[in-house]
N, C-alpha and C. Protein backbone atom coordinates (compact mmCIF):
# COMPACT_ATOMS: atom_id res chain seq x y z
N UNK A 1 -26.73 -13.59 -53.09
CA UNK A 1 -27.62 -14.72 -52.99
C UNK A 1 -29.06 -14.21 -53.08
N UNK A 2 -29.70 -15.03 -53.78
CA UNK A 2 -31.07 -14.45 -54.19
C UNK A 2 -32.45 -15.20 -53.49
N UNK A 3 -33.54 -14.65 -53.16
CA UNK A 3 -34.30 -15.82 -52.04
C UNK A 3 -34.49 -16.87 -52.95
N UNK A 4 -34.74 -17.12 -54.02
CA UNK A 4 -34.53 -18.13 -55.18
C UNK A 4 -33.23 -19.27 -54.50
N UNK A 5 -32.55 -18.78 -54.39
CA UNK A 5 -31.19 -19.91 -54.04
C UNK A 5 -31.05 -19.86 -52.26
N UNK A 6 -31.90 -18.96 -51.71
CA UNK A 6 -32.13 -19.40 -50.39
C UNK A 6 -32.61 -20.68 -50.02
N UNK A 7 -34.19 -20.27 -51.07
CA UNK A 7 -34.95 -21.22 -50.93
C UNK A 7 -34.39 -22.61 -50.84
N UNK A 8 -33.77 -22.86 -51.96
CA UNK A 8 -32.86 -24.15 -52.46
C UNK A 8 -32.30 -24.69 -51.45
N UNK A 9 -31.13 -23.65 -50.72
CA UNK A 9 -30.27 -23.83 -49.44
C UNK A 9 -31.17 -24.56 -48.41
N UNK A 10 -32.34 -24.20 -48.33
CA UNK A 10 -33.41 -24.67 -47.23
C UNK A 10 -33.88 -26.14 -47.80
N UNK A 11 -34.30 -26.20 -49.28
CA UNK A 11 -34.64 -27.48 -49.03
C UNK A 11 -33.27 -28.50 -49.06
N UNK A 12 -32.44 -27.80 -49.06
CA UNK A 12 -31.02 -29.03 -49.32
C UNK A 12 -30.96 -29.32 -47.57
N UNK A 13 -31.51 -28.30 -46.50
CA UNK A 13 -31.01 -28.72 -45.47
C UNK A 13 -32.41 -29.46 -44.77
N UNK A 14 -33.65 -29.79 -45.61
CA UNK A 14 -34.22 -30.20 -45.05
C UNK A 14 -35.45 -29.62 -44.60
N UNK A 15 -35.21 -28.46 -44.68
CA UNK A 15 -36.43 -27.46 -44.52
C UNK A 15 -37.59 -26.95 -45.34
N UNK A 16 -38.96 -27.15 -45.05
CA UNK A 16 -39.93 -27.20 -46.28
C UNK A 16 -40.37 -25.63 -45.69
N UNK A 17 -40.34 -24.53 -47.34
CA UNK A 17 -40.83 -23.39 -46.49
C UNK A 17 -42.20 -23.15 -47.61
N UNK A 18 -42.56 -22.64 -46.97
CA UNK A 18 -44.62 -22.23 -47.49
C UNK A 18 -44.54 -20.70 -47.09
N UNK A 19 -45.43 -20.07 -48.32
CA UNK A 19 -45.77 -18.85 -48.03
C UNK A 19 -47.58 -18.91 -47.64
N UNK A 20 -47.66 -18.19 -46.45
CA UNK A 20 -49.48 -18.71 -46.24
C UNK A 20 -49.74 -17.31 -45.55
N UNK A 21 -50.91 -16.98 -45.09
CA UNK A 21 -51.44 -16.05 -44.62
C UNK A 21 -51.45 -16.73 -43.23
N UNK A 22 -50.92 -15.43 -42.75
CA UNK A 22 -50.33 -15.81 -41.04
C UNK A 22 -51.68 -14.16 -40.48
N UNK A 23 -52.57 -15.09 -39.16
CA UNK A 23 -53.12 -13.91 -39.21
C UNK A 23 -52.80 -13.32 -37.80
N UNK A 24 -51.48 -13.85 -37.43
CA UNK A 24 -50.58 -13.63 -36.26
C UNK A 24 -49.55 -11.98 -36.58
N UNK A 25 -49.11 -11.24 -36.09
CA UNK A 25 -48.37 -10.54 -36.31
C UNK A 25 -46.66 -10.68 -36.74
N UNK A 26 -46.53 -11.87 -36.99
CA UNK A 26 -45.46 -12.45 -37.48
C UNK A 26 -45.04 -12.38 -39.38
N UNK A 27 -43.70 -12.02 -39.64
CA UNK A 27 -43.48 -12.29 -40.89
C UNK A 27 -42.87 -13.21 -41.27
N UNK A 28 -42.65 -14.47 -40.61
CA UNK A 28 -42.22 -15.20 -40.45
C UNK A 28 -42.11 -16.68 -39.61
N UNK A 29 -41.82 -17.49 -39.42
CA UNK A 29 -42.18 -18.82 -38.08
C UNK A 29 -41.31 -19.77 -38.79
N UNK A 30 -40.55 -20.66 -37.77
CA UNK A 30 -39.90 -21.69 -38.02
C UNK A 30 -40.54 -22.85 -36.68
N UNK A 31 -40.70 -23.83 -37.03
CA UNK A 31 -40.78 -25.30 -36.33
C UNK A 31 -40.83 -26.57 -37.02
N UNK A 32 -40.02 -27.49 -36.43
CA UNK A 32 -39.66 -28.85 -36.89
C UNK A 32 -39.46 -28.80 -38.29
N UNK A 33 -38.33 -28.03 -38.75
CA UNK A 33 -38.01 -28.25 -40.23
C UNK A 33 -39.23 -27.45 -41.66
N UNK A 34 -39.88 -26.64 -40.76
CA UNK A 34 -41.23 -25.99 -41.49
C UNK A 34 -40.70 -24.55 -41.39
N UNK A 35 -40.88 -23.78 -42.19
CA UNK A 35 -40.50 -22.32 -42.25
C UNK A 35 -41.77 -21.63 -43.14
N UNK A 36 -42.84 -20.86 -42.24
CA UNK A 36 -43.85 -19.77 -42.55
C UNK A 36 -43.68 -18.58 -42.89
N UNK A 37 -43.90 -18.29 -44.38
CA UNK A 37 -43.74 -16.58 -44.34
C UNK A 37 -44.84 -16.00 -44.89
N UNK A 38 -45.27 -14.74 -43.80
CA UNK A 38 -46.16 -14.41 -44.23
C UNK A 38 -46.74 -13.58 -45.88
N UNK A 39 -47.38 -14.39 -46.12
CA UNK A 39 -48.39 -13.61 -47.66
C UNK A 39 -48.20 -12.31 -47.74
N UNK A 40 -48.18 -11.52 -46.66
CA UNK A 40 -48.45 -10.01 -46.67
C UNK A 40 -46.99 -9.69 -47.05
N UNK A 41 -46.09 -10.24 -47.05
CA UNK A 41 -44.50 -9.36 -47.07
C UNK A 41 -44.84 -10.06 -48.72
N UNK A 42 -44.57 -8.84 -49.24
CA UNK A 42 -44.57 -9.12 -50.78
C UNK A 42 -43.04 -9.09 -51.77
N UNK A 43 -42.28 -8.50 -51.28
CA UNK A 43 -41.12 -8.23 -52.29
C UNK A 43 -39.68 -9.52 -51.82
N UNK A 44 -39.63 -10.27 -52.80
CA UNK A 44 -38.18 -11.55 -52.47
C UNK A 44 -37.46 -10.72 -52.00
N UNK A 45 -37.14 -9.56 -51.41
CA UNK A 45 -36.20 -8.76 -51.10
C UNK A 45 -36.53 -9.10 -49.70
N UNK A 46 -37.61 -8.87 -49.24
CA UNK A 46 -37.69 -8.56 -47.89
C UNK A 46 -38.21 -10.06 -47.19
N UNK A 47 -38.34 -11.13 -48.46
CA UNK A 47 -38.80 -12.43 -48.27
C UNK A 47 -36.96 -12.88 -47.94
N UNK A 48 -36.48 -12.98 -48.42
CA UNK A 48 -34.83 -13.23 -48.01
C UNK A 48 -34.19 -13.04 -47.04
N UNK A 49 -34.47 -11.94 -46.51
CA UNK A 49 -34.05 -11.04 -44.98
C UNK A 49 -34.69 -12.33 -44.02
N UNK A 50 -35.79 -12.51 -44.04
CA UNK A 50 -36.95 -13.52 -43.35
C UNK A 50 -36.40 -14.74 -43.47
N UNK A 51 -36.56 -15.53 -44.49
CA UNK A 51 -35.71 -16.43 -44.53
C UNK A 51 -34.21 -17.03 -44.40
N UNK A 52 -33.13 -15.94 -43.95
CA UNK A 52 -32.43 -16.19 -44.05
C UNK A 52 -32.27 -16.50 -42.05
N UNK A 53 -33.43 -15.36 -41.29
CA UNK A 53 -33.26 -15.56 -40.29
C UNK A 53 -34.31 -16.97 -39.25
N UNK A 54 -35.14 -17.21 -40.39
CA UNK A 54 -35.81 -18.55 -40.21
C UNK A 54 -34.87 -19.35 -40.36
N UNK A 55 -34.18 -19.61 -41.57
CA UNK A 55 -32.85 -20.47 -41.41
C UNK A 55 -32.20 -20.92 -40.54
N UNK A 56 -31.85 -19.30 -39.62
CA UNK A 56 -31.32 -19.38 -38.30
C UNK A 56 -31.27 -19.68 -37.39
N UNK A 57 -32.69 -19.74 -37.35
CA UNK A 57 -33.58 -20.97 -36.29
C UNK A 57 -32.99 -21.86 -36.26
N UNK A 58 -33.44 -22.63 -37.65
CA UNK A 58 -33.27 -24.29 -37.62
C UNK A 58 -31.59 -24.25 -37.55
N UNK A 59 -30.58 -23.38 -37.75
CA UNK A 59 -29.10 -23.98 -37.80
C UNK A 59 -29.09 -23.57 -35.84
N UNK A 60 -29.46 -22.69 -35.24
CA UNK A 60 -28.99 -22.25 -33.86
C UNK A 60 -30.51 -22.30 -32.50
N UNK A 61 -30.90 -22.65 -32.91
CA UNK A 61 -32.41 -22.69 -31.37
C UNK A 61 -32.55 -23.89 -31.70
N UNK A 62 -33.33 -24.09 -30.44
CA UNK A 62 -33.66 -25.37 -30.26
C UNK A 62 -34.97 -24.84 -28.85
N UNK A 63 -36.06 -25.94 -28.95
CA UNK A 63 -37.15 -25.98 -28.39
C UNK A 63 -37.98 -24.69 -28.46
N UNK A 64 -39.25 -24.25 -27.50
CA UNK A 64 -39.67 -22.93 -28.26
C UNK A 64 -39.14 -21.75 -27.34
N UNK A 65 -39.24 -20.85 -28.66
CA UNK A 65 -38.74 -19.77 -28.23
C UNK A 65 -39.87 -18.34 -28.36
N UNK A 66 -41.04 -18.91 -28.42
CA UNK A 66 -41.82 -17.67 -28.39
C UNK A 66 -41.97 -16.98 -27.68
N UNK A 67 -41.93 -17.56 -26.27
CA UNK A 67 -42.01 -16.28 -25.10
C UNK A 67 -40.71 -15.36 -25.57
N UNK A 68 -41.07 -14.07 -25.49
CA UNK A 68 -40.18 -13.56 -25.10
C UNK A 68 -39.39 -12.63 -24.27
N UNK A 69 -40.15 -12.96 -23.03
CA UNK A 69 -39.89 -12.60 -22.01
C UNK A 69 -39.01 -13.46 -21.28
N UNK A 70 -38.24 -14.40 -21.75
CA UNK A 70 -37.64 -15.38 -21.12
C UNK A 70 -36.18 -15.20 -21.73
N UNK A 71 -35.08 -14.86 -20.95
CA UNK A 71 -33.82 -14.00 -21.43
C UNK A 71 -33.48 -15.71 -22.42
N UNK A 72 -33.41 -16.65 -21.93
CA UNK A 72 -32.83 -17.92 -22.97
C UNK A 72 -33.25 -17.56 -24.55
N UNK A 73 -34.87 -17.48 -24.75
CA UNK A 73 -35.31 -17.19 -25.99
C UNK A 73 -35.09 -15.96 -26.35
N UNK A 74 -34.53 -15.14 -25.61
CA UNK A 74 -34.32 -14.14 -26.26
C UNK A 74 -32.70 -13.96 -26.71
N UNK A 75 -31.76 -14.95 -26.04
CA UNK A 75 -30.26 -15.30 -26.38
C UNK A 75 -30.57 -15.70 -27.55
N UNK A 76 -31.45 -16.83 -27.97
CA UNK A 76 -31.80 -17.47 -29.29
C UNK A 76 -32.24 -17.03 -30.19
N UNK A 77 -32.75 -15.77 -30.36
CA UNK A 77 -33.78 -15.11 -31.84
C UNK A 77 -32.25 -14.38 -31.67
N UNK A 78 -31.27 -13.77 -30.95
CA UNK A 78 -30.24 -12.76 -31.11
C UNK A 78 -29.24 -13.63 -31.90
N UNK A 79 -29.37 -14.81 -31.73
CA UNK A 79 -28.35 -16.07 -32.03
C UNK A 79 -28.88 -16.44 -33.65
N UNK A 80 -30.08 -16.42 -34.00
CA UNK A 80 -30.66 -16.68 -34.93
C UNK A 80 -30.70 -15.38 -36.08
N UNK A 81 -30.67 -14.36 -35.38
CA UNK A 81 -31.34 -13.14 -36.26
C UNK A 81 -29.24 -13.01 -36.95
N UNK A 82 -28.10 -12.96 -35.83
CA UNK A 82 -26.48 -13.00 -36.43
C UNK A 82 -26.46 -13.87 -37.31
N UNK A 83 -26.90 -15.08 -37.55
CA UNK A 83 -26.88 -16.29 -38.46
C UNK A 83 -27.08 -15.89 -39.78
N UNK A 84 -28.37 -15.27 -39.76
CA UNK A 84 -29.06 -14.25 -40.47
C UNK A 84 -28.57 -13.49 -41.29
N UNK A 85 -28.10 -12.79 -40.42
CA UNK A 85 -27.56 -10.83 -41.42
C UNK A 85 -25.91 -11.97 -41.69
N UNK A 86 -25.08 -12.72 -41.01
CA UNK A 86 -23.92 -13.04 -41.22
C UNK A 86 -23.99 -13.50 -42.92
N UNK A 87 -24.99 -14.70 -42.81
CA UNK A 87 -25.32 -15.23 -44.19
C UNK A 87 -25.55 -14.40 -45.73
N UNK A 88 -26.59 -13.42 -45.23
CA UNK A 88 -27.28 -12.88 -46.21
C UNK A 88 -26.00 -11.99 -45.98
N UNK A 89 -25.28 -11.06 -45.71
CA UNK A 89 -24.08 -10.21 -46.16
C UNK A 89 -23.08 -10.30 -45.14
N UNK A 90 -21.27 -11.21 -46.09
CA UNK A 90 -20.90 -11.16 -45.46
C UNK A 90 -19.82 -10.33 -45.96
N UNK A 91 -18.67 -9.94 -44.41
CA UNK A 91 -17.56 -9.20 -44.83
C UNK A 91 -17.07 -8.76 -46.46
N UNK A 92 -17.05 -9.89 -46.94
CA UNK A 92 -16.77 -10.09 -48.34
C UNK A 92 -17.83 -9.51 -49.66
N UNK A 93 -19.21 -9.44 -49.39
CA UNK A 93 -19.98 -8.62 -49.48
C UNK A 93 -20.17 -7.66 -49.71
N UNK A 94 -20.07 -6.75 -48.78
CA UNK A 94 -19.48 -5.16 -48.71
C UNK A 94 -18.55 -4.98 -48.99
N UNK A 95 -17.35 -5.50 -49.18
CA UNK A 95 -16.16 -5.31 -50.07
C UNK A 95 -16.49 -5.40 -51.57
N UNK A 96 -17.48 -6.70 -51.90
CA UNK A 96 -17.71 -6.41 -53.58
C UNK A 96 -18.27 -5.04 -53.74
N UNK A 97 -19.68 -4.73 -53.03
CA UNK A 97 -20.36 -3.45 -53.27
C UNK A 97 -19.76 -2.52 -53.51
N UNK A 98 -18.54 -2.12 -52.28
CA UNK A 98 -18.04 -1.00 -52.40
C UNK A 98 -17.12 -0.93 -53.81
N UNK A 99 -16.30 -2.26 -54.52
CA UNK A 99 -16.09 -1.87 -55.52
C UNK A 99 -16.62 -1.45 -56.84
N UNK A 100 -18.23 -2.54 -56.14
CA UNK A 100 -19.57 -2.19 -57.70
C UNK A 100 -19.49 -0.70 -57.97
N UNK A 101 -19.21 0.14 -56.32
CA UNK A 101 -19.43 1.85 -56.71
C UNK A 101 -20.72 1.64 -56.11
N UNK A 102 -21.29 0.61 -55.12
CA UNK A 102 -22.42 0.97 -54.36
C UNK A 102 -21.59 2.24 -52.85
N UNK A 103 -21.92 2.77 -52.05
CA UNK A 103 -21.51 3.74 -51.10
C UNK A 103 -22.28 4.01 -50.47
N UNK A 104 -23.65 4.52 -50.26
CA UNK A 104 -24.47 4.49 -49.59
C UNK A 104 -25.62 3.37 -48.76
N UNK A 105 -26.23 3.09 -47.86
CA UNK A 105 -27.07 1.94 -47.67
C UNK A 105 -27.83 1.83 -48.42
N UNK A 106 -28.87 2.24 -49.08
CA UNK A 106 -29.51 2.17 -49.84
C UNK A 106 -29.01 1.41 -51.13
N UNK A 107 -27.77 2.13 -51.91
CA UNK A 107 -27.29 1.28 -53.02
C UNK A 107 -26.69 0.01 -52.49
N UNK A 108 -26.12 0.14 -51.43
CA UNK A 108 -25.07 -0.67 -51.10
C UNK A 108 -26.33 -2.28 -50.49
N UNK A 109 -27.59 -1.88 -49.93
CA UNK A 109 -29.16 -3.05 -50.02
C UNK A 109 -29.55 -3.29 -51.11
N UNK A 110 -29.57 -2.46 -52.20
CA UNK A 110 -29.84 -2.60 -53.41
C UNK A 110 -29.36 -3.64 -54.18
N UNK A 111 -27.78 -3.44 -53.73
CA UNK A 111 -26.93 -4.52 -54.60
C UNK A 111 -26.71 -5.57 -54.09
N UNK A 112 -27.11 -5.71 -53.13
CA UNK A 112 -27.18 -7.12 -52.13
C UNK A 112 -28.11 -8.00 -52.23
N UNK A 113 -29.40 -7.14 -51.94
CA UNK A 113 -30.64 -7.69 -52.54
C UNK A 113 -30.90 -7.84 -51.03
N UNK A 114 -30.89 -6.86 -50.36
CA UNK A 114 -31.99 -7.32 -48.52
C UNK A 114 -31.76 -5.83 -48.93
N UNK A 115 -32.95 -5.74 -47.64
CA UNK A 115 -33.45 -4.66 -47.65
C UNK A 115 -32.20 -3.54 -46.68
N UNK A 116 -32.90 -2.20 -46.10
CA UNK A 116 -31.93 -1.54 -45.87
C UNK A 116 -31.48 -1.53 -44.33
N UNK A 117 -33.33 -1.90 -44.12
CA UNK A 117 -32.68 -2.36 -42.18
C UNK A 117 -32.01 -3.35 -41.76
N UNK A 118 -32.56 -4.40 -42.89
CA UNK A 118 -31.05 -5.54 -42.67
C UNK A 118 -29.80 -5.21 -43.25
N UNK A 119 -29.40 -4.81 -44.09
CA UNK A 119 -28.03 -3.86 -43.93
C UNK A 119 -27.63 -3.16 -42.53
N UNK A 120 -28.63 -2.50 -42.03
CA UNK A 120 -28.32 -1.59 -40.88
C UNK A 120 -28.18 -2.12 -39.55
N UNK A 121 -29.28 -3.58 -39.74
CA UNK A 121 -28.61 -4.05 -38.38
C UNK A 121 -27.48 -5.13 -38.94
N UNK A 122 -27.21 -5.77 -39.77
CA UNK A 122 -25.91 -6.64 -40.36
C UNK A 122 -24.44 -5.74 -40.08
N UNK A 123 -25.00 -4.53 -40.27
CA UNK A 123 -23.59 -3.54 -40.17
C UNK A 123 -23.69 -3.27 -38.29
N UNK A 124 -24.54 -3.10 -37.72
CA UNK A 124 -24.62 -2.74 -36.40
C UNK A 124 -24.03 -4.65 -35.72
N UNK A 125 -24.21 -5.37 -35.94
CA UNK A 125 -24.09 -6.53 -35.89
C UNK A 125 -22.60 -7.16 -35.39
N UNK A 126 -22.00 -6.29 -37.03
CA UNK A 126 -20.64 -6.90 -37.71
C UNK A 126 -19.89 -5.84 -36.15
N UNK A 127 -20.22 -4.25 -36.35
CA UNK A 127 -19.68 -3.70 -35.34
C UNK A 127 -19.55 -3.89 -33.83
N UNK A 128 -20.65 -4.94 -33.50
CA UNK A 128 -20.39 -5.51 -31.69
C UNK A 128 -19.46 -6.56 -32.24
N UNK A 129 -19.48 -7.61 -33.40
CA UNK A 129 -18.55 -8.64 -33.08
C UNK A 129 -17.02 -8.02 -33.50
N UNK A 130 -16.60 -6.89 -34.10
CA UNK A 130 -15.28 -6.52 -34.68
C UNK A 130 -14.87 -5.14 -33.97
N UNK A 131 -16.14 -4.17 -33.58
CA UNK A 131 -15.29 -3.11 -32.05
C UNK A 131 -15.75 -2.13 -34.26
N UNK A 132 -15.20 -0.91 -34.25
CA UNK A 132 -15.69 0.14 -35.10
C UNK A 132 -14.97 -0.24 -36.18
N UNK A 133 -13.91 -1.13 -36.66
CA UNK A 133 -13.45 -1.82 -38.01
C UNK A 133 -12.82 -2.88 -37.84
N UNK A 134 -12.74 -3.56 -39.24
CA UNK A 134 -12.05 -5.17 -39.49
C UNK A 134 -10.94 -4.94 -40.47
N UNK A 135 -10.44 -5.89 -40.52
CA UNK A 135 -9.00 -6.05 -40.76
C UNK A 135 -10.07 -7.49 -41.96
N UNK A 136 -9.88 -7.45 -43.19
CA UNK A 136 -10.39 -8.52 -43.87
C UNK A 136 -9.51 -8.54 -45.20
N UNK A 137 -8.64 -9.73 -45.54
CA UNK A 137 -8.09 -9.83 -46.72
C UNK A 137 -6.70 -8.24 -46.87
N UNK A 138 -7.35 -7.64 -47.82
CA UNK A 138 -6.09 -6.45 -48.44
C UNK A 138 -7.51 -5.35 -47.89
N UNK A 139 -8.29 -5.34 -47.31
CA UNK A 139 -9.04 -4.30 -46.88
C UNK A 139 -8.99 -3.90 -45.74
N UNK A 140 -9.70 -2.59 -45.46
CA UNK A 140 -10.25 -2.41 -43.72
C UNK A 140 -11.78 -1.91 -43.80
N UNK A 141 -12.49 -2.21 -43.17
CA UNK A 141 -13.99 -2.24 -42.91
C UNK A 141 -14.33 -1.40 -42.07
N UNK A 142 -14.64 -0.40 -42.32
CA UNK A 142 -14.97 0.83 -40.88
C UNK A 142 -16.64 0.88 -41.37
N UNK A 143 -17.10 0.75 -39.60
CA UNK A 143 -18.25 0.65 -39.39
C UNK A 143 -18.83 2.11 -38.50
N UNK A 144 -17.81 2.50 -38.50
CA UNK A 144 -18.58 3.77 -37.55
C UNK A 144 -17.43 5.21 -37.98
N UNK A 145 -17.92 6.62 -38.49
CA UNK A 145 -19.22 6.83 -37.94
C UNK A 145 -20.14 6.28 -39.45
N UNK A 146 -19.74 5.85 -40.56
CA UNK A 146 -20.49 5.00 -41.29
C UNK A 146 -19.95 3.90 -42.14
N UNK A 147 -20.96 2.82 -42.73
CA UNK A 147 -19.70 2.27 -43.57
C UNK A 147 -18.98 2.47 -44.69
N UNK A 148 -17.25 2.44 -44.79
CA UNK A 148 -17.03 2.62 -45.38
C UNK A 148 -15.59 1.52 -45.35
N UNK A 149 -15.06 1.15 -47.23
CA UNK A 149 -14.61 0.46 -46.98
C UNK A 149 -13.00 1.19 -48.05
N UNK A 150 -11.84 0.43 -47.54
CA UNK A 150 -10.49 0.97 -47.87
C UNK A 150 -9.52 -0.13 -48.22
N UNK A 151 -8.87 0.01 -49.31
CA UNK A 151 -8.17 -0.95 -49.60
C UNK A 151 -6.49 -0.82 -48.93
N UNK A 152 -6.47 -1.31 -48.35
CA UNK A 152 -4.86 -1.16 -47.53
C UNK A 152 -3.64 -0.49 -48.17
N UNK A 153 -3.70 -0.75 -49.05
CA UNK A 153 -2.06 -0.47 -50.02
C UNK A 153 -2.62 1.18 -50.15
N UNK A 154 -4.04 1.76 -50.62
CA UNK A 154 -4.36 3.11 -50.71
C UNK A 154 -4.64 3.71 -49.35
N UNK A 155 -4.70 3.20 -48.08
CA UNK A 155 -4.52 3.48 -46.63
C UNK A 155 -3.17 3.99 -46.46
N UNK A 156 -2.11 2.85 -46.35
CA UNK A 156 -0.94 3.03 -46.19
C UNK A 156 0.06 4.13 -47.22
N UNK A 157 -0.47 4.11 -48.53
CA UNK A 157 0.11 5.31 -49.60
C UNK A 157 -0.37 6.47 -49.05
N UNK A 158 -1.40 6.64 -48.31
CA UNK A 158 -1.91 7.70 -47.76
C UNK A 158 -1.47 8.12 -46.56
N UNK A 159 -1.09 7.25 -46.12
CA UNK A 159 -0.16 7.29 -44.18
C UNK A 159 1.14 7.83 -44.58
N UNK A 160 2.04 7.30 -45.32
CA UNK A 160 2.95 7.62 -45.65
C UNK A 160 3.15 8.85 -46.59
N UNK A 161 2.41 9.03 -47.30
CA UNK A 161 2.52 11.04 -48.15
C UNK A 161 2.35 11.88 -46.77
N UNK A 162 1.94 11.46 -45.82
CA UNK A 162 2.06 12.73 -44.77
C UNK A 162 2.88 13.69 -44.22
């Protein structure tokens, strides 16, 4: 998905997003159906990552959440930011990559189109909700000690030559 068809996704749900000069330390802001990204983040790569977790906002928070010293708003940007990395790459995702012959983070952000820390926390992410691998389709998803992904039938041909 490309921030091009993010974008789209946002106005289908209602959400008007503007790129403006924010002279706040923010790359980003969501309220009442408005989504801010800041001018200074220049590459749709890293505009997508942003938007996908502004998105997140408007599908999971509710009222403000700027303090963040207040454990509720801080349940909510954690609630918002999973929405996020879930959307922009899912399980299914990293299963295409790994067959593109992406393998590393870098190729494997590349071919996704987010950047590499959202890969890194999407994969750190996927690993609190699934424990160090997933069980998905004819695959297995190992997240630790990096990712890597295995197609079952070449798991099990491999269990069994032992």
């Amino acid at each position: 998905m490309s921030y091009e068809n993010l974008l789209i996704e946002a106005e289908e749900k209602g959400i008007k997003v503007k790129e403006k000069n924010m002279y706040i330390n923010l790359k980003g802001a969501y309220k009442n159906n408005k989504i801010l990204i800041n001018l200074k983040v220049t590459t749709n790569v890293e505009k997508k990552c942003i938007l996908s977790e502004e998105i997140g906002h408007h599908e999971t928070s509710c009222g403000n959440i700027l303090d963040d010293n207040k454990i509720v708003s801080k349940k909510q940007e954690i609630k918002a930011r999973r929405w996020g990395y879930e959307h922009t790459v899912k399980i299914e995702d990293l299963i295409n990559a790994y067959e593109y012959g992406a393998v590393n983070s870098f190729e494997i952000a590349e071919y996704l189109e987010v950047t590499e820390q959202h890969l890194l926390n999407t994969i750190n992410n996927y690993k609190k909700r699934y424990g160090i691998f997933a069980e998905f389709e004819n695959h297995f998803i190992y997240f630790e000690p990096y990712l890597k992904v295995e197609k079952k039938d070449n798991l099990l041909d491999y269990l069994i030559s032992l």
